[in-house]
Protein backbone atom coordinates (compact mmCIF):
# COMPACT_ATOMS: atom_id res chain seq x y z
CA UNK A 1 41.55 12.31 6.77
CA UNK A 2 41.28 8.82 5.33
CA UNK A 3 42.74 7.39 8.33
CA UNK A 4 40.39 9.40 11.11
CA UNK A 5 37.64 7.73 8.63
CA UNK A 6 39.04 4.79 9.40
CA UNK A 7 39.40 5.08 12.65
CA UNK A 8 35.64 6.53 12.90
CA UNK A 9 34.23 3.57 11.25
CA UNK A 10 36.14 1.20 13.70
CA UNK A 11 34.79 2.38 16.69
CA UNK A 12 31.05 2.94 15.31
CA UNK A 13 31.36 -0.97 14.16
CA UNK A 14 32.02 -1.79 17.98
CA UNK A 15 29.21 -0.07 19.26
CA UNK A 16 26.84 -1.71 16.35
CA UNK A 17 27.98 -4.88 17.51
CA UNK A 18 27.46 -3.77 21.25
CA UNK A 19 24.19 -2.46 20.62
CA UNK A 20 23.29 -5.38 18.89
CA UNK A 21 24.15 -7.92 21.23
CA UNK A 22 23.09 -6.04 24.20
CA UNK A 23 18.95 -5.29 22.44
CA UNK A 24 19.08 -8.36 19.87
CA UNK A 25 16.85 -10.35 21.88
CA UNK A 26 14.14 -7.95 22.49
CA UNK A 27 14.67 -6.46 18.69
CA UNK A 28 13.84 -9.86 17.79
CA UNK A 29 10.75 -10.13 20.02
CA UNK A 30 9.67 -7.13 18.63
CA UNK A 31 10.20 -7.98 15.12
CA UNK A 32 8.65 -11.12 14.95
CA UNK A 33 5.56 -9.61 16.76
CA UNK A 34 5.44 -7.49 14.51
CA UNK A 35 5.15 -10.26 11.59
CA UNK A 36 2.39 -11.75 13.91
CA UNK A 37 -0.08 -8.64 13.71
CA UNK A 38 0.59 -7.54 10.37
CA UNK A 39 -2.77 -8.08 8.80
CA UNK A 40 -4.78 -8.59 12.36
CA UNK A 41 -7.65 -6.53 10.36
CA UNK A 42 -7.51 -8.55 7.66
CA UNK A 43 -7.69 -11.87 9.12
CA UNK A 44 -10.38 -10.99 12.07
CA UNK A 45 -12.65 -9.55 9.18
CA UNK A 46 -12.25 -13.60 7.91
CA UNK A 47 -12.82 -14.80 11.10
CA UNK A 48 -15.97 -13.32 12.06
CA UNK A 49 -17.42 -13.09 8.60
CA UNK A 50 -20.43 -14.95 9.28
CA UNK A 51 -20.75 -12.76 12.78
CA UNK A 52 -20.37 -9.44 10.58
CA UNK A 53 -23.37 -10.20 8.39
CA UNK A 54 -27.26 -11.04 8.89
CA UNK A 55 -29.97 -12.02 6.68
CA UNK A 56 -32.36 -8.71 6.33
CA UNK A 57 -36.02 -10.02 6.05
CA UNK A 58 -36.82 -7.54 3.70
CA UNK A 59 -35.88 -4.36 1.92
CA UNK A 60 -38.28 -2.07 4.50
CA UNK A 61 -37.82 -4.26 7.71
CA UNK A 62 -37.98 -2.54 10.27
CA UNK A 63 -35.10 -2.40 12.56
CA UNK A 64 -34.48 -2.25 16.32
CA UNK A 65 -33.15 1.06 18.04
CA UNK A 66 -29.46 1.05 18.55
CA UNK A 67 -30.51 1.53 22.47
CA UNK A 68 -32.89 -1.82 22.39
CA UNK A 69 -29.70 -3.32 20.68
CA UNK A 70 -27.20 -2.13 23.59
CA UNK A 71 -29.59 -3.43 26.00
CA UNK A 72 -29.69 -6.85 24.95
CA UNK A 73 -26.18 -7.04 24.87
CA UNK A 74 -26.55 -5.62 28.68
CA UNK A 75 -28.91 -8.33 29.39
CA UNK A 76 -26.72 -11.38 27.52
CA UNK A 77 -23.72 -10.49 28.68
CA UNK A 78 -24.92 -8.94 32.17
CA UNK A 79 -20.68 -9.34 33.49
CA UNK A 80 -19.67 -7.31 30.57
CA UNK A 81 -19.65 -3.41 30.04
CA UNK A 82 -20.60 -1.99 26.52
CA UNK A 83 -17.55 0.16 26.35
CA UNK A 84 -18.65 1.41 22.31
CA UNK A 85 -21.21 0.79 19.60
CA UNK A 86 -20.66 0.66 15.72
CA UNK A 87 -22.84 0.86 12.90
CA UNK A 88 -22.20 -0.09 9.46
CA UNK A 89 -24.67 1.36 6.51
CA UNK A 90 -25.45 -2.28 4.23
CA UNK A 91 -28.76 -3.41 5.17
CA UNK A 92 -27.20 -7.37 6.02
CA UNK A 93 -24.32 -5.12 8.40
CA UNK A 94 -25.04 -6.33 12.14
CA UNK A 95 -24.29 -3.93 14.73
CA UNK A 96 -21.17 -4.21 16.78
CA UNK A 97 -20.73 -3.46 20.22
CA UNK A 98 -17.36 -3.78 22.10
CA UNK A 99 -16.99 -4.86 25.71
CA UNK A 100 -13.74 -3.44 26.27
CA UNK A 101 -11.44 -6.19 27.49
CA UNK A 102 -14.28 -8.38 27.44
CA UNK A 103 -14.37 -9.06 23.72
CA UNK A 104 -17.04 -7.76 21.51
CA UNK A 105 -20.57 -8.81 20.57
CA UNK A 106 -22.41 -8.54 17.28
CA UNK A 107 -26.09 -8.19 17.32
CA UNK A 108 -28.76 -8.89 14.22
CA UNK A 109 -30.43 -5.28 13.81
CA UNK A 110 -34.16 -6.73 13.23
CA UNK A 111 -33.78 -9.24 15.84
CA UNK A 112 -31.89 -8.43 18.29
CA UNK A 113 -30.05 -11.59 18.35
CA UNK A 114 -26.77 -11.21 20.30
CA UNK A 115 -23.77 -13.08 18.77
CA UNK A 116 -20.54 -13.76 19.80
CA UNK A 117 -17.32 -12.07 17.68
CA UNK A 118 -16.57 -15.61 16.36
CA UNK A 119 -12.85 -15.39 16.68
CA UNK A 120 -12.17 -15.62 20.34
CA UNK A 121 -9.22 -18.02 19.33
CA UNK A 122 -7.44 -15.39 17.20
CA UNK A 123 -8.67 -12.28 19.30
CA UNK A 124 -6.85 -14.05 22.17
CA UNK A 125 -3.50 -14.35 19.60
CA UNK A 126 -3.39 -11.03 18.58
CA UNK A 127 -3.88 -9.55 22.19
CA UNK A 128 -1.46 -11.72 23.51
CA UNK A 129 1.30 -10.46 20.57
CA UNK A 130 0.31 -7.04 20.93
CA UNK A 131 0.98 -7.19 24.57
CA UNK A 132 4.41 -8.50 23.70
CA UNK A 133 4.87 -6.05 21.19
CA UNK A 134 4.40 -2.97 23.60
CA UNK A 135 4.90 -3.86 26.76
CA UNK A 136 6.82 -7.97 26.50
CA UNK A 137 3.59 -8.76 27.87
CA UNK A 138 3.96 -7.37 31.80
CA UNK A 139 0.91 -6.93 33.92
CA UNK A 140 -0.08 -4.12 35.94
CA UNK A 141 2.76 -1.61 36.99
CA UNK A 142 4.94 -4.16 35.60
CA UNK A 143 4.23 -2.72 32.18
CA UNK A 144 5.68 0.94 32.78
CA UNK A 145 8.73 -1.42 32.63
CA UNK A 146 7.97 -3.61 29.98
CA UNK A 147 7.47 -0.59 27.82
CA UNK A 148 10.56 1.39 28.82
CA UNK A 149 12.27 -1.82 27.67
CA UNK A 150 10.38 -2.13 24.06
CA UNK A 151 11.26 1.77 24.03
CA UNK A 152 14.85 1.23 24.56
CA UNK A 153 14.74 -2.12 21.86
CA UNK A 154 13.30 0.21 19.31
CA UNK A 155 15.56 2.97 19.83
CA UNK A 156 18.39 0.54 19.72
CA UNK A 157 17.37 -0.58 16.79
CA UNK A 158 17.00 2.71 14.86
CA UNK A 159 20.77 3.35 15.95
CA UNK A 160 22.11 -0.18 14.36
CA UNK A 161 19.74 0.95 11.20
CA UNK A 162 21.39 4.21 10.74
CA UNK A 163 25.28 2.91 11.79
CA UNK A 164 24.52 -0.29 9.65
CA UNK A 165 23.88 1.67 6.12
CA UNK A 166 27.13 3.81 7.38
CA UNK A 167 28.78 0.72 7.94
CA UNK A 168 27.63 -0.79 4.63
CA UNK A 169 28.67 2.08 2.54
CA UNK A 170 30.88 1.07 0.22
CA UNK A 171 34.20 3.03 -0.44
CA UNK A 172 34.26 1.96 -4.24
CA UNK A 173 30.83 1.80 -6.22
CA UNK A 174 32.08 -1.05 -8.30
CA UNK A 175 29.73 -3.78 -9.50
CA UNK A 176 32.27 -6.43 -7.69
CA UNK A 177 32.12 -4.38 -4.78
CA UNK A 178 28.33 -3.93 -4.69
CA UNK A 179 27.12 -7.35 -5.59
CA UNK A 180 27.75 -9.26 -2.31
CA UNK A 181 25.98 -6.54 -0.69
CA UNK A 182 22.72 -6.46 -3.16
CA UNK A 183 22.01 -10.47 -3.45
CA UNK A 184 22.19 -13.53 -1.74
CA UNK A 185 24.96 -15.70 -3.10
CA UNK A 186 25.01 -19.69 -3.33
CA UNK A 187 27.44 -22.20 -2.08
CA UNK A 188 28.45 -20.23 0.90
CA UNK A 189 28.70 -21.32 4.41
CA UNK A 190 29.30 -19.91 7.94
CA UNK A 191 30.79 -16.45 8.01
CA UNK A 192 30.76 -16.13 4.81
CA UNK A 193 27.27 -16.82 4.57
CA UNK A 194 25.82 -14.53 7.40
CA UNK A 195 27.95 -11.69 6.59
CA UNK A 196 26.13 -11.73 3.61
CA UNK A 197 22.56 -12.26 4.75
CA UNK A 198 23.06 -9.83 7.36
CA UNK A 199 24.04 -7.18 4.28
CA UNK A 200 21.83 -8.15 1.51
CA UNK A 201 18.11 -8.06 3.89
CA UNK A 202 19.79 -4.95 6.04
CA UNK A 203 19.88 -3.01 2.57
CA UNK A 204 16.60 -4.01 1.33
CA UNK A 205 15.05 -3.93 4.36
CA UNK A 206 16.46 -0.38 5.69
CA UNK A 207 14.26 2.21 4.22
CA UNK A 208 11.21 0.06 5.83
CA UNK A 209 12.85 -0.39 8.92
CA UNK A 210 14.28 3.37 9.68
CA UNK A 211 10.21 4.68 9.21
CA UNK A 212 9.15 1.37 11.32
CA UNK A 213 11.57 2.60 14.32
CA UNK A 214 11.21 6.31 14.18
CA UNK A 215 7.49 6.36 13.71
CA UNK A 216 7.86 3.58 17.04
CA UNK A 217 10.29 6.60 18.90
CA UNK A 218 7.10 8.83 18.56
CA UNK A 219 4.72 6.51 19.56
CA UNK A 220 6.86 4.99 22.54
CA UNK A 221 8.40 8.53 24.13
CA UNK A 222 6.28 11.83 24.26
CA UNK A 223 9.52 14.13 23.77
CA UNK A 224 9.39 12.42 20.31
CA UNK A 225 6.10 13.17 19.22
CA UNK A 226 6.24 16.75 20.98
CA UNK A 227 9.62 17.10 18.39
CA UNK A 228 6.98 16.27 15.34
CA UNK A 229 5.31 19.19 16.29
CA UNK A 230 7.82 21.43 17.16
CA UNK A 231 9.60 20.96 13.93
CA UNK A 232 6.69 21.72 11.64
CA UNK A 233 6.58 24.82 13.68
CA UNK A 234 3.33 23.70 15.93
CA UNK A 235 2.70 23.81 19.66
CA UNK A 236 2.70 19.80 21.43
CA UNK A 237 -1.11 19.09 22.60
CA UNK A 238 -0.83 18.51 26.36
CA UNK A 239 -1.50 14.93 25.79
CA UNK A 240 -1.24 11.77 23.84
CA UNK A 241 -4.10 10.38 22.34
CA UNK A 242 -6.33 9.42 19.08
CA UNK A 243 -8.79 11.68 18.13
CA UNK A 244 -12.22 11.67 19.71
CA UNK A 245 -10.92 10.85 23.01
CA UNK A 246 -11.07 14.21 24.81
CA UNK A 247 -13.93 15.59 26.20
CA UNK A 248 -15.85 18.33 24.82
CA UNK A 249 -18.21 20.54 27.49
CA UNK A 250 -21.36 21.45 25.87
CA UNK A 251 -21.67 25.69 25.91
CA UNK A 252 -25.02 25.48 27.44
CA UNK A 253 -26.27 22.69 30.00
CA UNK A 254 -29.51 21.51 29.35
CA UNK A 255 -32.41 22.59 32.30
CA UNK A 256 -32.43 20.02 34.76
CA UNK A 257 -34.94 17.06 33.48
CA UNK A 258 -34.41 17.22 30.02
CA UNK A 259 -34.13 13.82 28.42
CA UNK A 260 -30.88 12.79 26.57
CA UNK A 261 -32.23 11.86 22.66
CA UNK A 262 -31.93 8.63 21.57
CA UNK A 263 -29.17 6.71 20.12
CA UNK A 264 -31.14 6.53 16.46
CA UNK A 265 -31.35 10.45 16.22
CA UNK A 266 -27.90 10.84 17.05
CA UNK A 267 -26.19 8.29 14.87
CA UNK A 268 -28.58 9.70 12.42
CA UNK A 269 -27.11 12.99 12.65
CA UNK A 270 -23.64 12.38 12.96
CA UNK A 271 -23.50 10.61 9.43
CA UNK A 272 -25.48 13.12 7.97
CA UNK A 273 -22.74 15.05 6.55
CA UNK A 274 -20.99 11.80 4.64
CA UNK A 275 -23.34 10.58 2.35
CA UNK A 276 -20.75 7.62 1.74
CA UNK A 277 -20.09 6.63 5.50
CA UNK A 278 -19.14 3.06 6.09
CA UNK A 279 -19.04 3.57 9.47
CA UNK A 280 -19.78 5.22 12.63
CA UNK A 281 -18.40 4.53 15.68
CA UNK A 282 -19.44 5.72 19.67
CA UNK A 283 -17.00 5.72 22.50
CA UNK A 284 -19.75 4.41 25.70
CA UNK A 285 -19.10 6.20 29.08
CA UNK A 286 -20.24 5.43 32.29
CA UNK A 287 -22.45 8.34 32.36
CA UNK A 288 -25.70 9.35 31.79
CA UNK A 289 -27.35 6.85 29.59
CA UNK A 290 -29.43 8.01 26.43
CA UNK A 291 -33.21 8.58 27.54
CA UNK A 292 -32.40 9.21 31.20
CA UNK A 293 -33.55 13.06 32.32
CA UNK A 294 -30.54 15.31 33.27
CA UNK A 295 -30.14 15.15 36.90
CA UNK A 296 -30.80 11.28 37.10
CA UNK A 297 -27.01 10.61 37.86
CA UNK A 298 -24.59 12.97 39.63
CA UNK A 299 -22.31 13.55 37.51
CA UNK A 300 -19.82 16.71 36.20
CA UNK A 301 -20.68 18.54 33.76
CA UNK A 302 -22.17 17.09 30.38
CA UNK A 303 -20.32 16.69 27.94
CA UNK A 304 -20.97 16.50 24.46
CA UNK A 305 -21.16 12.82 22.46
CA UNK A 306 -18.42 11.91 20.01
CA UNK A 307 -18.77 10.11 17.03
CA UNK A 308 -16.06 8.94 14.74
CA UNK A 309 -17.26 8.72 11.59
CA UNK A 310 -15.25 6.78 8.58
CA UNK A 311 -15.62 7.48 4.56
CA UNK A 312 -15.69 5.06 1.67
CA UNK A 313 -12.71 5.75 -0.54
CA UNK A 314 -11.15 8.39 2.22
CA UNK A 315 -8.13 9.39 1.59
CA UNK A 316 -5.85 9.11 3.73
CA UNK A 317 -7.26 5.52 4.35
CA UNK A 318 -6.65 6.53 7.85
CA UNK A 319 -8.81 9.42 7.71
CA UNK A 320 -11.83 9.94 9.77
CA UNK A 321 -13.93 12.78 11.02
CA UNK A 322 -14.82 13.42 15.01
CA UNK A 323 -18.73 14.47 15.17
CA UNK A 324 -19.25 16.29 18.60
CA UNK A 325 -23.23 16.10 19.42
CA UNK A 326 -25.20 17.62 21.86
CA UNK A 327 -27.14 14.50 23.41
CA UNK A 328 -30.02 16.65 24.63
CA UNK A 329 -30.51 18.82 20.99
CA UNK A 330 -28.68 16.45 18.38
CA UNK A 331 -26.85 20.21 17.84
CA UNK A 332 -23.20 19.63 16.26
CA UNK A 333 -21.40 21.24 18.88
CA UNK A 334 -17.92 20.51 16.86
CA UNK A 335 -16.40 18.71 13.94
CA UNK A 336 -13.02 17.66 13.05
CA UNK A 337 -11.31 15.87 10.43
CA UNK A 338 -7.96 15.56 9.36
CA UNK A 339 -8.21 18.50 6.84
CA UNK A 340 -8.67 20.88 9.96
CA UNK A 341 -5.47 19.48 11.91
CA UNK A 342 -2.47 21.47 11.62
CA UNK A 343 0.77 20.10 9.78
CA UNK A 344 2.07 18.80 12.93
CA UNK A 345 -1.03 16.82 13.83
CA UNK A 346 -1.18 15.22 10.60
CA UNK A 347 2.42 14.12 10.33
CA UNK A 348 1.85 12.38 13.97
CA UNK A 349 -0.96 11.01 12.52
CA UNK A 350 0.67 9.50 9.19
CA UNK A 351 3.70 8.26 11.61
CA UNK A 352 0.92 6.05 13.82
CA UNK A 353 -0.05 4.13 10.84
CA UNK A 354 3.28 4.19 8.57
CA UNK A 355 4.43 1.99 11.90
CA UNK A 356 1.78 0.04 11.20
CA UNK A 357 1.83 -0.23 7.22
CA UNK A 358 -2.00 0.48 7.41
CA UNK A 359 -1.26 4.03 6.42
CA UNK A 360 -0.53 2.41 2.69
CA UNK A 361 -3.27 -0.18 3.15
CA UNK A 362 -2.64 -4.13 2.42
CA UNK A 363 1.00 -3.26 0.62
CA UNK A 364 1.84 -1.11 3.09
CA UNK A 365 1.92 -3.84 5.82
CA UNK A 366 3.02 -6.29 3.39
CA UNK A 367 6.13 -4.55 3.88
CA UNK A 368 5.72 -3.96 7.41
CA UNK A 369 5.59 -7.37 7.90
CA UNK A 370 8.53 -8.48 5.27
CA UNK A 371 10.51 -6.08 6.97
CA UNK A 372 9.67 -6.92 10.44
CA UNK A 373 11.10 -10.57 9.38
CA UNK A 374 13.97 -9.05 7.92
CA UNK A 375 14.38 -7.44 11.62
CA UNK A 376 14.47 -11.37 13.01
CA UNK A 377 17.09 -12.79 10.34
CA UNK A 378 19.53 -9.36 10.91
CA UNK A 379 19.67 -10.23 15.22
CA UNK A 380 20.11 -14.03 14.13
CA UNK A 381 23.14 -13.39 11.75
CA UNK A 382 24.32 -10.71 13.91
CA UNK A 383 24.75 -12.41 17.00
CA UNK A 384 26.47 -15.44 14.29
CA UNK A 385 28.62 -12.92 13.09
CA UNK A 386 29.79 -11.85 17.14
CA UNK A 387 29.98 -14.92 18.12
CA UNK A 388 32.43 -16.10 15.95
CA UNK A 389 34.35 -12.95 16.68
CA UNK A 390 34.34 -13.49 20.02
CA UNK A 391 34.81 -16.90 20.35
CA UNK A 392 36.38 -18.00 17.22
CA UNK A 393 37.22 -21.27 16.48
CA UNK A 394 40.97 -22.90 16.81
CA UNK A 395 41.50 -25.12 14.03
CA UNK A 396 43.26 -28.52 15.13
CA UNK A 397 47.13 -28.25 15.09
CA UNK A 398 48.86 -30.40 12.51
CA UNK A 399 49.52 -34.21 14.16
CA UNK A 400 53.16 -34.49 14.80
CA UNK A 401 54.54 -37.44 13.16
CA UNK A 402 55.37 -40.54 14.96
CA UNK A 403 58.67 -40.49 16.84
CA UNK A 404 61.03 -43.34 15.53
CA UNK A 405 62.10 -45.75 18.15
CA UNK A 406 65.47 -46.32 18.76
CA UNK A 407 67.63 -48.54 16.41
CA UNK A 408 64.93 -47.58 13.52
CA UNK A 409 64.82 -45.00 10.87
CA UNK A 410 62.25 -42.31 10.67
């Protein structure tokens, strides 16, 4: 028994190293992008602090429609497309509008001032590190590749995360035994040294890192997140996606001419039911615009308006609710929040952010993010460790001593 053990953890310790050699580089691509976006909220909330907030003239100013605010964002940024509009409740909030891969605008309710986001500079980081992140940054159809790759790095990675705390098991729970596994140790050098780096951050980084890479496996392959719901006894929905983004067909369509409400109303009566909104959020088609009569555009049939609408002190902090309207009554056609999804939908749901740490809020990605570095220092003493296994070094033979010359004596 002992020695089929033996012989078990041999070969598993081969294809670790394997595995690790053959993914490091992208595991450590990965890892360290991961580092990178950590707290991308965080630190574009700093950024564009002085964007975020105006000065409100006075307590009963009046402010502009949120369809006069749209439109001068159409007419300053005329190459743009408003692709969404978001409205925060404090009276000094400015209204946000994103131009899809254009950036995003923020624009002074009473005014009508159009800014720009204010952190182009670290917009421009994070976009570039997410791209890395998901797809190593390919273009095009090259990403369908790119991401096949990061899907394969991940997966790679849970495997050496799983085999590694097999691998690090010890046989004898002794405190001499455990100790070079649990801390760092001074003085040592070389092997010594990365064998134990590599054990001390793989244990303390290992819990983090197995819900990092199987929370990535469900976000990266569909069969993954169709197993979430299949295990908590659910059927898969037919496709990926946050909520909000699917259509919803209004039961009735309005008589041809009627006039879509505006924006205001709408916004107005999405929040309605959250007294303690702190925002609410509206995906912008390329439809029917609000105030045009039905019939203006040819188009399929209308659909209803969803707004996403987000809670102060939600829990979890992830939690939001999806307002259906109809645009022609202001009628709530549906609403959905994440105490109507099924177990299966909210376990999906928890997975998306655990991979992110924002599903535990600032600590949460704290240890993201320590972990994620753990991830680079693990490929960096692993591919140490196989290299000197594979190419170890020959320590210099003895110098013979000198050979006496004839008629002398050694």
């Amino acid at each position: 028994m002992i020695r089929n053990l033996d012989r078990l953890r041999k070969v598993l310790f081969w294809v670790h190293l394997v595995a690790g050699v053959a993914a490091g580089l992208v595991i450590a691509l990965m890892s360290l992008t991961g580092v990178a976006i950590a707290f991308e909220a965080q630190v574009l909330e700093w950024a564009e602090r002085d964007a975020r907030h105006v000065q409100a003239p006075a307590p009963d100013a009046a402010r502009l429609s949120v369809d006069e605010l749209v439109a001068r964002v159409r007419a300053a940024r005329p190459e743009a497309q408003p692709s969404g509009v978001t409205v925060y409740p404090g009276p000094d909030a400015a209204v946000l509008v994103s131009l899809g891969r254009e950036g995003l605008a923020y624009v002074n309710p009473y005014t009508g001032e159009v800014r720009e986001g204010g952190a182009r500079g670290w917009r421009s980081f994070f976009g570039f590190m997410e791209n890395l992140h998901r797809w190593l940054a390919a273009q095009g159809d090259g990403r369908a590749v790119g991401r096949a790759i990061t899907g394969a790095g991940n997966a790679a990675f849970l495997f050496l995360a799983v085999s590694g705390l097999y691998l690090w098991w010890p046989r004898k729970w002794t405190r001499r035994a455990m100790r070079p596994s649990l801390w760092f140790r001074r003085g040592l050098k070389g092997k010594a040294r990365d064998w134990n780096w590599h054990n001390v951050i793989g244990f303390w980084s290992l819990p983090v890192l197995i819900v990092l890479t199987a929370s990535g496996m469900v976000i990266s392959y569909k069969w993954a997140s169709d197993l979430v719901f299949t295990v908590t006894g659910n059927p898969p929905p037919a496709t990926q996606g946050p909520p909000g983004q699917s259509a919803v067909k209004l039961p009735t369509p309005p008589p041809p001419g009627t006039e879509r409400l505006g924006l205001d109303a709408l916004f107005a009566e999405a929040s309605k039911g959250t007294p303690a909104w702190k925002s609410v959020s509206l995906r912008l088609g390329g439809g029917q615009r609000p105030g045009e009569p039905q019939g203006a555009r040819a188009s399929p049939a209308p659909e209803a308006l969803t707004f996403t609408v987000r809670e102060q002190g939600a829990w979890p902090l992830f939690a939001s609710t999806q307002v259906s309207l109809n645009p022609f009554t202001g009628e709530q056609v549906k609403q959905e929040g994440y105490a109507d999804y099924n177990s299966g939908r909210k376990l999906r749901t928890w997975l998306r952010f655990l991979h992110t740490g924002e599903a535990l809020g600032w600590l949460g990605q704290l240890a993201a993010a320590v972990a994620s570095l753990g991830g680079v220092f693990l490929v960096w003493t692993g591919f140490a460790l196989a290299w000197r296994r594979f190419f170890p070094r020959r320590h210099a033979a003895p110098r013979p001593s000198a050979r006496a010359e004839p008629g002398t004596t050694a």
